[in-house]
C-alpha atoms as a PDB file:
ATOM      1  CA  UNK A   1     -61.850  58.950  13.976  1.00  0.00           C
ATOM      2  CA  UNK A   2     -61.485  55.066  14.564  1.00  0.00           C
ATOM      3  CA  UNK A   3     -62.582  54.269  11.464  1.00  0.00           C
ATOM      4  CA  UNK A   4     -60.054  56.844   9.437  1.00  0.00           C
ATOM      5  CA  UNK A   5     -57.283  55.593  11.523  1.00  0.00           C
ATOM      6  CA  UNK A   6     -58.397  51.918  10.625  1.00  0.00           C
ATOM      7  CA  UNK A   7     -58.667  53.063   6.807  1.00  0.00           C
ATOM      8  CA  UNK A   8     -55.137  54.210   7.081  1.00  0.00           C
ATOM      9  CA  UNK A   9     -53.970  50.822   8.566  1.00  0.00           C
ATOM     10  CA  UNK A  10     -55.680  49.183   6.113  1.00  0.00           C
ATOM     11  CA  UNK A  11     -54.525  50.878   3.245  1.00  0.00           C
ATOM     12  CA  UNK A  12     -50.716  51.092   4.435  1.00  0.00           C
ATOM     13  CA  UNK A  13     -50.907  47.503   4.847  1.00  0.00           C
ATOM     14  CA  UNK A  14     -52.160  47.085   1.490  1.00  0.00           C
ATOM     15  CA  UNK A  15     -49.552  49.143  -0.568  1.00  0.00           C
ATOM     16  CA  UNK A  16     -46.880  47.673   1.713  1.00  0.00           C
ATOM     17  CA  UNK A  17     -47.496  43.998   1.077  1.00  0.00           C
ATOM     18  CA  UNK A  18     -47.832  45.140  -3.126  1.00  0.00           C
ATOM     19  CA  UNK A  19     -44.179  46.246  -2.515  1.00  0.00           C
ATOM     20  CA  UNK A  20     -41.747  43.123  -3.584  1.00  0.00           C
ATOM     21  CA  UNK A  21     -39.690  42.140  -0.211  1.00  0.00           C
ATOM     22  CA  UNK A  22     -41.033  45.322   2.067  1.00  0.00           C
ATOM     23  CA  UNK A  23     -43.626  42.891   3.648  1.00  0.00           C
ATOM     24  CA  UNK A  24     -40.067  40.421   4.215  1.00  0.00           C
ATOM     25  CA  UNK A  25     -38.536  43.155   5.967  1.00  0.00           C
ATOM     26  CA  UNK A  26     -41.028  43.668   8.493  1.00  0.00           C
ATOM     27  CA  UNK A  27     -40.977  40.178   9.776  1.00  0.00           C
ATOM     28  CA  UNK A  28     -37.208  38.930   9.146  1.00  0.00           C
ATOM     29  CA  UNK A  29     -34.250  40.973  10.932  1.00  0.00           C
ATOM     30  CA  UNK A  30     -32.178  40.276   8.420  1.00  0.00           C
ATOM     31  CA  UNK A  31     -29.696  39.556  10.994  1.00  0.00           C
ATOM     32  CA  UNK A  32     -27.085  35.895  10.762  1.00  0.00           C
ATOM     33  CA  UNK A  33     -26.072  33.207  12.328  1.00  0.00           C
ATOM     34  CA  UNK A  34     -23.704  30.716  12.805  1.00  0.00           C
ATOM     35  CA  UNK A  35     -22.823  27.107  13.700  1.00  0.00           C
ATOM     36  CA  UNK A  36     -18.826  25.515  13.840  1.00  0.00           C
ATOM     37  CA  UNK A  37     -18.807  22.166  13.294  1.00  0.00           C
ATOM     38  CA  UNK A  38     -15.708  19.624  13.494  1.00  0.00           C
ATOM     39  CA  UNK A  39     -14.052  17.467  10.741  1.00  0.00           C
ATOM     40  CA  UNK A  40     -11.828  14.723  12.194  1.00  0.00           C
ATOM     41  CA  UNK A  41     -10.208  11.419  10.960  1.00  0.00           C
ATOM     42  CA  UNK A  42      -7.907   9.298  12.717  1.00  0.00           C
ATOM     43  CA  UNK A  43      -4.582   7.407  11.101  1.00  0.00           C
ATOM     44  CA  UNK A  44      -3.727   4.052  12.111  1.00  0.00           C
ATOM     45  CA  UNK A  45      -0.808   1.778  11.879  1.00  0.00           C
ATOM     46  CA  UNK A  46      -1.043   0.486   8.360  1.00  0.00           C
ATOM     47  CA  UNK A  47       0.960  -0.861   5.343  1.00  0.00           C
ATOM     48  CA  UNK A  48       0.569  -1.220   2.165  1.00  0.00           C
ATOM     49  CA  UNK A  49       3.604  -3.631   0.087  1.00  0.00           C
ATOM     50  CA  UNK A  50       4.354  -4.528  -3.577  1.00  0.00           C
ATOM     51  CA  UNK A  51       6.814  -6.501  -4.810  1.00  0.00           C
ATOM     52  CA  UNK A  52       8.502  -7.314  -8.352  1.00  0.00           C
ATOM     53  CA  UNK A  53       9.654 -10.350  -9.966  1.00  0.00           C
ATOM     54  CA  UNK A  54      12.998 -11.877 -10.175  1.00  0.00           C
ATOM     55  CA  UNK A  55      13.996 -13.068 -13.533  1.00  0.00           C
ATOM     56  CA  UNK A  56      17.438 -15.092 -13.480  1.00  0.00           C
ATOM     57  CA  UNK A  57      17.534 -14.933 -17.331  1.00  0.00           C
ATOM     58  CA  UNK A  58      15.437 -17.368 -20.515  1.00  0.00           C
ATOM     59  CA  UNK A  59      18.836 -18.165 -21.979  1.00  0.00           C
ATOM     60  CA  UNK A  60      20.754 -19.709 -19.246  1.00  0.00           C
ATOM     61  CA  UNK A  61      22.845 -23.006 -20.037  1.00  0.00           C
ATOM     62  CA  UNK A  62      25.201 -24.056 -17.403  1.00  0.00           C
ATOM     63  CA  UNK A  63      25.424 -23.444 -14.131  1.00  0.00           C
ATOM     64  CA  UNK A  64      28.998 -23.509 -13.696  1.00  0.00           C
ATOM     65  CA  UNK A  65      29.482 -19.866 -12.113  1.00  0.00           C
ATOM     66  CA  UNK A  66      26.983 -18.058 -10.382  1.00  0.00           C
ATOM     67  CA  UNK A  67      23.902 -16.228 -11.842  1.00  0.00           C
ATOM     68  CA  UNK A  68      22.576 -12.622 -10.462  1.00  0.00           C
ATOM     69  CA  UNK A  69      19.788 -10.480 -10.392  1.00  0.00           C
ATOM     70  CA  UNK A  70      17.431  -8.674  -8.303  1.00  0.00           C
ATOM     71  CA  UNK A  71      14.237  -6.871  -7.622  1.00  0.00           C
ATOM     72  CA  UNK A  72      11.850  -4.343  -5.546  1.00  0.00           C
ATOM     73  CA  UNK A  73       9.518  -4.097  -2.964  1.00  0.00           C
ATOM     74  CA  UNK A  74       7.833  -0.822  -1.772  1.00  0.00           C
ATOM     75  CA  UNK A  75       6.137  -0.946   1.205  1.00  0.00           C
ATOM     76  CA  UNK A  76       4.493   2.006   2.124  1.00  0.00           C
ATOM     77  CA  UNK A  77       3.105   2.928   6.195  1.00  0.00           C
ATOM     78  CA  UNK A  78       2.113   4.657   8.061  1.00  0.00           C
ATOM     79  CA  UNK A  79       4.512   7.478   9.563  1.00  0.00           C
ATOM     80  CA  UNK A  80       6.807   6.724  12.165  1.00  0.00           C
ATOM     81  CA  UNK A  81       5.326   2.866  12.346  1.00  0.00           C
ATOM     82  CA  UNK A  82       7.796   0.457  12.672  1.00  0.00           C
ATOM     83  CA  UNK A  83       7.952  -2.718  10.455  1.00  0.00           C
ATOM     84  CA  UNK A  84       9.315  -5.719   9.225  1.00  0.00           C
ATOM     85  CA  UNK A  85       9.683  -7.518   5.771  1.00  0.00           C
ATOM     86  CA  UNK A  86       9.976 -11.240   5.715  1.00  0.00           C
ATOM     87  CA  UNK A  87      10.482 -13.508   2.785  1.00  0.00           C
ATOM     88  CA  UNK A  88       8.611 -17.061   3.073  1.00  0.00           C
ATOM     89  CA  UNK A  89      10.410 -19.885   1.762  1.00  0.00           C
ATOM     90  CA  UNK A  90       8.699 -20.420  -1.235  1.00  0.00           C
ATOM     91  CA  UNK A  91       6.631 -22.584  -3.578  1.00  0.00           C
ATOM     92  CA  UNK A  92       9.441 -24.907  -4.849  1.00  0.00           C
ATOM     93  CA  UNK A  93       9.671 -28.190  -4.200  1.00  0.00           C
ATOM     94  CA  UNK A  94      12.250 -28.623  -1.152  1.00  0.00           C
ATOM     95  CA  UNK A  95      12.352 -25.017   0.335  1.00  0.00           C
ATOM     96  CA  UNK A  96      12.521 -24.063   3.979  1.00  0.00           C
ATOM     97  CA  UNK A  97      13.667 -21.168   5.724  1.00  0.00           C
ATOM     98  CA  UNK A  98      15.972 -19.115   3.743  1.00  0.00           C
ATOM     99  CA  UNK A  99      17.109 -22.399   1.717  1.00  0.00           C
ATOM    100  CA  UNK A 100      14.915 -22.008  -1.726  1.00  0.00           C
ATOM    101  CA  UNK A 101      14.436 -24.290  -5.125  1.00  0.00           C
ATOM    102  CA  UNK A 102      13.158 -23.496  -8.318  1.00  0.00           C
ATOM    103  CA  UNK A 103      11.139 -26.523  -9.581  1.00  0.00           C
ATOM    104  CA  UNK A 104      10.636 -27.716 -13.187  1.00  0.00           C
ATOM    105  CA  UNK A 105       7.281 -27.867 -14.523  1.00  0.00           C
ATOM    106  CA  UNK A 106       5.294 -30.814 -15.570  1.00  0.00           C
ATOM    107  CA  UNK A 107       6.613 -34.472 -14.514  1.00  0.00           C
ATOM    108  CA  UNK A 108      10.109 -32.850 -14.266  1.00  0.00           C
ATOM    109  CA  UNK A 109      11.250 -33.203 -10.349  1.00  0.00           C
ATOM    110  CA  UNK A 110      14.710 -31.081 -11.274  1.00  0.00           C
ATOM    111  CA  UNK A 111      15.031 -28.332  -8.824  1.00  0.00           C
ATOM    112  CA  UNK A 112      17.400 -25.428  -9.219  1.00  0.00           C
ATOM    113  CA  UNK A 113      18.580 -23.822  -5.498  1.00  0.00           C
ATOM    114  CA  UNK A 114      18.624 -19.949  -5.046  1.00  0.00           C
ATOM    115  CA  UNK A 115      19.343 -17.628  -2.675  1.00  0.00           C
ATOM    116  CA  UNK A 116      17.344 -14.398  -1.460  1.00  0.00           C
ATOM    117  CA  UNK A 117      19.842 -11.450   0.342  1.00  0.00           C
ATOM    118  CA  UNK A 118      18.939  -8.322   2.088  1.00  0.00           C
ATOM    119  CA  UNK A 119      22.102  -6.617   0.829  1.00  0.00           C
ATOM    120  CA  UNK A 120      24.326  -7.812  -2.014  1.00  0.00           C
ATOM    121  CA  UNK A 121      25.677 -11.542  -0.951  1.00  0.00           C
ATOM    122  CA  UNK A 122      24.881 -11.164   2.603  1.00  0.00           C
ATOM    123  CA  UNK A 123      22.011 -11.525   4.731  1.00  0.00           C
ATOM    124  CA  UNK A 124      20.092 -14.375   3.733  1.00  0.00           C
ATOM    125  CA  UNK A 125      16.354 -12.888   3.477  1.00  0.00           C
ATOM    126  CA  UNK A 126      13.064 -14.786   5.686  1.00  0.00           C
ATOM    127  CA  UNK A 127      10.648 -14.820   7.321  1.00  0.00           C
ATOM    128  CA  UNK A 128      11.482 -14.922  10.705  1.00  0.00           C
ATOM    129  CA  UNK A 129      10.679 -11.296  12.739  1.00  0.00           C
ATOM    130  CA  UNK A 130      13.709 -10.357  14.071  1.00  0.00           C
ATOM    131  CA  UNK A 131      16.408 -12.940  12.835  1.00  0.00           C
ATOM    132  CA  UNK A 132      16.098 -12.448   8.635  1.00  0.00           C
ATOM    133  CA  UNK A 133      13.339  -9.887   8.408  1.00  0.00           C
ATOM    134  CA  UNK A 134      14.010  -6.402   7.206  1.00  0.00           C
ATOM    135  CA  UNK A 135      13.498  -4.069   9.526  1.00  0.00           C
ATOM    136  CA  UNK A 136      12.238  -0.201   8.668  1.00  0.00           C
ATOM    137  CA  UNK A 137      10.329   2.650   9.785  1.00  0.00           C
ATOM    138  CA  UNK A 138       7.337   4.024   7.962  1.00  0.00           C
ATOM    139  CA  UNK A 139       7.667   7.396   6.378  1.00  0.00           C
ATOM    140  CA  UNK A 140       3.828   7.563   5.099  1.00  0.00           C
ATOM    141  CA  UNK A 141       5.612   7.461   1.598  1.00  0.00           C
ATOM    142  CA  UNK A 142       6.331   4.356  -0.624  1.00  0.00           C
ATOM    143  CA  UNK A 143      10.346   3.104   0.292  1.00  0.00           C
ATOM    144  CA  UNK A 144      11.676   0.745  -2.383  1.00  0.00           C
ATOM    145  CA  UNK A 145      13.978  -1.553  -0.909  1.00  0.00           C
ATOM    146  CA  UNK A 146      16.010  -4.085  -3.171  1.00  0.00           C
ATOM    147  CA  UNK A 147      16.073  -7.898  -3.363  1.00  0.00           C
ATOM    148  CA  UNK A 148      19.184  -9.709  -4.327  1.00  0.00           C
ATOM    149  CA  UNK A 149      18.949 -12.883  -6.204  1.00  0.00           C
ATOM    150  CA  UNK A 150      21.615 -15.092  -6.843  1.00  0.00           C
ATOM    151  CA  UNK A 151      21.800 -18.348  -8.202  1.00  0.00           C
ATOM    152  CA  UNK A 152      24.734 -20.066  -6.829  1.00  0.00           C
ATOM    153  CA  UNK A 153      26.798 -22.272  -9.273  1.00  0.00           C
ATOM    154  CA  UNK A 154      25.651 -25.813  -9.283  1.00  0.00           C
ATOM    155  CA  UNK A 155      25.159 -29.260 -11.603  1.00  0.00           C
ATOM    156  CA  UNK A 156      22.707 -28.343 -14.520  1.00  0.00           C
ATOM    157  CA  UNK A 157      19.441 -29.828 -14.291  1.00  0.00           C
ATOM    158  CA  UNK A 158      17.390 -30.707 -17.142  1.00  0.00           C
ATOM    159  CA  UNK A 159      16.210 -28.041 -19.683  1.00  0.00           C
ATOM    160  CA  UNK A 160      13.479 -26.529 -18.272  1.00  0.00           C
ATOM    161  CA  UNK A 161      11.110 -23.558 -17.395  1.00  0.00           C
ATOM    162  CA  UNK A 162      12.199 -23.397 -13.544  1.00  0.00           C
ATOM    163  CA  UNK A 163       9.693 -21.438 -10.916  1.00  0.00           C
ATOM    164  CA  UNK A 164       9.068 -20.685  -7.462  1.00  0.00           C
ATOM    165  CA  UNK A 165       6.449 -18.160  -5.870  1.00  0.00           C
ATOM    166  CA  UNK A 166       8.024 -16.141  -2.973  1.00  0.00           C
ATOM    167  CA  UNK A 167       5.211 -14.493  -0.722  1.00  0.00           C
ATOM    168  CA  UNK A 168       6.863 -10.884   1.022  1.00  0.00           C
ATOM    169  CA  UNK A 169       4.648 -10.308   4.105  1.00  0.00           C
ATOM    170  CA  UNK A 170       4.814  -6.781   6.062  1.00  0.00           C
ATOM    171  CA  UNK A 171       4.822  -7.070   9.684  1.00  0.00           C
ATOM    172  CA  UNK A 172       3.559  -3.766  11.861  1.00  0.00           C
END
């Protein structure tokens, strides 16, 4: 009788593991299981700032009456982080503070004065936090905020390309 009832064993367990997947079955539940996991990131205080330009004109003669234009900067932070946008003095020959020159190129000393504003012929624009900076709050989206150029009427220096490079800083 043993050796029938091993004969059977042996020949179930045969077919069964010829059977695709039955053989699977009898040692897998099938059953599942799970694991949570967390994704995190932290924001910061940042900024990011561009800035445009100012071109006064390539055609201008005399000086004799003032000479306007103006320009953007976006400066983009963080949400609810408050800033500050100065204006440095510049790269022309003379400047300090909110008082700015254009210089001539070459061996040409000829400066041309010009004035930066926060708001159309007010505000002189600098670099000093909380006197002539431009204070904002951060919306996490790019706010473009103007620059007003003027040059004020004055003796005409010598024909010339004129230039000064103004650095904007964000403070946060």
């Amino acid at each position: 009788m043993f050796a029938l009832t091993l004969r059977r064993a042996l020949a179930t367990a045969l077919i069964v593991s010829a059977l695709p997947g039955v053989a699977d079955a009898a040692i897998y539940d099938n059953g599942t299981r799970a694991a949570s996991f967390d994704v995190t990131m932290r924001i910061v205080a940042n900024c990011a700032i561009s800035a445009n330009g100012i071109d006064f004109g390539q055609t201008q003669g005399v000086l004799a009456t003032a000479v306007s234009a103006s320009s953007n900067i976006s400066v983009t932070c963080s949400n609810t982080t408050p800033y500050n946008i100065g204006l440095n003095a510049g790269t022309g020959t003379g400047s300090s503070g909110t008082t700015r020159y254009l210089s001539g190129s070459g061996t040409n000393t000829a400066t041309v004065r010009f004035n930066l504003f926060q708001s159309q012929g007010a505000n002189p624009w600098g670099n000093t936090q909380g006197t002539d900076t431009l204070a904002g709050t951060g919306t996490g989206i790019a706010q473009n905020l103007t620059v007003y150029g003027e040059i004020p009427a004055q003796a005409t220096p010598v024909p010339d390309n004129y230039k000064s490079t103004i650095t904007a800083t964000v403070y946060f």
